[in-house]
Protein backbone atom coordinates (compact mmCIF):
# COMPACT_ATOMS: atom_id res chain seq x y z
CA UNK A 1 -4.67 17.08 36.81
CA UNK A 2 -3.38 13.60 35.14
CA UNK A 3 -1.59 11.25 37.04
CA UNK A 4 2.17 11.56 35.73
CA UNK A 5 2.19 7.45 35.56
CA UNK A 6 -1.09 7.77 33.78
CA UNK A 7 0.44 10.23 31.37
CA UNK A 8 4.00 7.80 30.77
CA UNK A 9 2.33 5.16 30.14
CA UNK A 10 0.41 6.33 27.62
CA UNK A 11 3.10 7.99 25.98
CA UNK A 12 4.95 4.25 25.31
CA UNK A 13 1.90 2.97 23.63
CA UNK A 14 1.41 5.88 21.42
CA UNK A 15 4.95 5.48 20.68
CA UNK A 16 4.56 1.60 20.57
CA UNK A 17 1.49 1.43 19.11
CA UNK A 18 0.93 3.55 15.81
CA UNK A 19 -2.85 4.60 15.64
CA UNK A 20 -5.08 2.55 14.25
CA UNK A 21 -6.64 4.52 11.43
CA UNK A 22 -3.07 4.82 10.01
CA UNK A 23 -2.34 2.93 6.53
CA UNK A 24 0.39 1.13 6.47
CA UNK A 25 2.22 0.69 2.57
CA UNK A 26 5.08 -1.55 1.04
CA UNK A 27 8.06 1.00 0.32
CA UNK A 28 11.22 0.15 -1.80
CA UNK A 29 13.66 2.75 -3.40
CA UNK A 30 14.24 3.14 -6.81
CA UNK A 31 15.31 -0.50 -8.35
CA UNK A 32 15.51 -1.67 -11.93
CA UNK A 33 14.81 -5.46 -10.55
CA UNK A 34 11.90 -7.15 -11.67
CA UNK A 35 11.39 -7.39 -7.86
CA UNK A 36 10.33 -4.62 -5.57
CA UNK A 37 9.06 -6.27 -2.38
CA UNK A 38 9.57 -3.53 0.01
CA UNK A 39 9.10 -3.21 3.66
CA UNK A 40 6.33 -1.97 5.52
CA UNK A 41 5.93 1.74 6.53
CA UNK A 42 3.02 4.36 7.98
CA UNK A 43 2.36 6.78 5.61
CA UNK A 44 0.63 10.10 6.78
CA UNK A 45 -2.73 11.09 7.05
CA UNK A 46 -3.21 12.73 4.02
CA UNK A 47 -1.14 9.88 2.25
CA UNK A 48 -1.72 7.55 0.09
CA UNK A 49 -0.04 3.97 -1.04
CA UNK A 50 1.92 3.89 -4.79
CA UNK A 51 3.60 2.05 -6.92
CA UNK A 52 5.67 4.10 -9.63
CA UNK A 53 6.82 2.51 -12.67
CA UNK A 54 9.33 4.48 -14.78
CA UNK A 55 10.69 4.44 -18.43
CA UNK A 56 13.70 5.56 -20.44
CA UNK A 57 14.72 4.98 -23.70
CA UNK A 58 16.94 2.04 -24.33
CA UNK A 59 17.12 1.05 -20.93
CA UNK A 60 15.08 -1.48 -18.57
CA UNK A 61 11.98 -0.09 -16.33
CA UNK A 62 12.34 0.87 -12.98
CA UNK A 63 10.01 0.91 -9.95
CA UNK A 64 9.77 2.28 -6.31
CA UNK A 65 6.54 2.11 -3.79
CA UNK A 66 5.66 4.18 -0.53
CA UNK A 67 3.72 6.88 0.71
CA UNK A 68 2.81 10.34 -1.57
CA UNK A 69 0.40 12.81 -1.12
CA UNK A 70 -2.76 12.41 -3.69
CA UNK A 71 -1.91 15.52 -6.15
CA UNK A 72 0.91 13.38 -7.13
CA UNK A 73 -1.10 10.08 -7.81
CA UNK A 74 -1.04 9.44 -11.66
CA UNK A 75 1.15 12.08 -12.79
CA UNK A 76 3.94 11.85 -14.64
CA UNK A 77 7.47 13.34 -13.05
CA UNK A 78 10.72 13.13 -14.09
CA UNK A 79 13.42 11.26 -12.36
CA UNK A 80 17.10 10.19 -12.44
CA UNK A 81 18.60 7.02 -11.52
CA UNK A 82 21.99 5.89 -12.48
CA UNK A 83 22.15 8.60 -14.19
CA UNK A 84 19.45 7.87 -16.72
CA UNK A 85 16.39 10.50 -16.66
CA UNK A 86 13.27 8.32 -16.23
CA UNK A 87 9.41 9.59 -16.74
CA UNK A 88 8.00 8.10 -13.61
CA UNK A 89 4.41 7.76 -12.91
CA UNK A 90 3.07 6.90 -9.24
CA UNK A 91 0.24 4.54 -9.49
CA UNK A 92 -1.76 5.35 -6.15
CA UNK A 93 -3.95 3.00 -4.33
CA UNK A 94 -5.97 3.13 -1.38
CA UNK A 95 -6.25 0.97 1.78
CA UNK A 96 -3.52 -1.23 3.73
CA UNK A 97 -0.73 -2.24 1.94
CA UNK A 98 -2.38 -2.27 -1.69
CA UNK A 99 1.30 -1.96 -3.25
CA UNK A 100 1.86 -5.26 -2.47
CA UNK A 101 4.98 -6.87 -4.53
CA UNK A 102 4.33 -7.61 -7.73
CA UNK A 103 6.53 -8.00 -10.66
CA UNK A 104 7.76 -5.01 -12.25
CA UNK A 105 4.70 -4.62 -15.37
CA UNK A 106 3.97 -1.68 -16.56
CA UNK A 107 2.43 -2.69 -19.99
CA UNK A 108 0.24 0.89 -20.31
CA UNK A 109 3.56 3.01 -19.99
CA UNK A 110 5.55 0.95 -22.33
CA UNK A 111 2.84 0.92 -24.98
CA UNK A 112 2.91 4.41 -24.58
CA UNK A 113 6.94 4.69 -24.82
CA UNK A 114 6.82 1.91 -27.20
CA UNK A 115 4.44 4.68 -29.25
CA UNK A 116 5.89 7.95 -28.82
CA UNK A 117 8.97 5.94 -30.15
CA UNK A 118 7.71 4.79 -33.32
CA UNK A 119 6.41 8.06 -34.14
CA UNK A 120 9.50 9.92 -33.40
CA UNK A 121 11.39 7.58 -35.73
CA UNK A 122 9.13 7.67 -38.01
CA UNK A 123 9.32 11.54 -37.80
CA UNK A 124 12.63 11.41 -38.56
CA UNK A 125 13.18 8.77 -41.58
């Protein structure tokens, strides 16, 4: 039988203490500022780090980081922020706090946004 201080004590540092094989990520919500620092948070096991990066037509990028499971690393999934529907994409990454801040670039998805634009207009002229 354990030894109920035995037992206590452990149960702070757990608590305390996170375990070490955890990753740690930078999360921020949903921002439209070219800055997205985030604080620091434990993602799950079966987690990884991201950084999405979001476009909408006529209107500035956005971009949020954290934790997501890896079926949704690199897809693209719709999203709505000040009431503007965005096509986000979460850019995963793997290790401790690889989302670190960066400015808010994204020159891949506005090439392609930049693209699909220019052919839809030129569709319809």
């Amino acid at each position: 039988m354990k030894h109920p201080l035995f037992v206590s004590i452990f149960c702070l540092l757990t608590a305390a203490f996170p375990p070490i094989l955890s990753k740690e990520c930078y999360y921020c919500e949903i921002t439209d500022s070219t800055k997205c620092p985030g604080t620091k948070m434990i993602c799950e096991d079966d987690e990884d780090c991201f950084d999405g990066q979001g476009a909408a037509m006529g209107v500035s990028l956005i971009r949020n980081k954290g934790c997501t499971r890896a079926i949704y690393c690199g897809k693209e999934q719709p999203i709505s922020y000040m009431g503007v529907t965005y096509s986000l994409v979460t850019n995963c990454c793997k290790g401790d706090m690889c989302n670190a801040a960066q400015g808010l670039t994204a020159p891949s998805l506005f090439l392609q946004l930049l693209s699909t634009s220019v052919l839809l207009l030129g569709g319809l002229l």
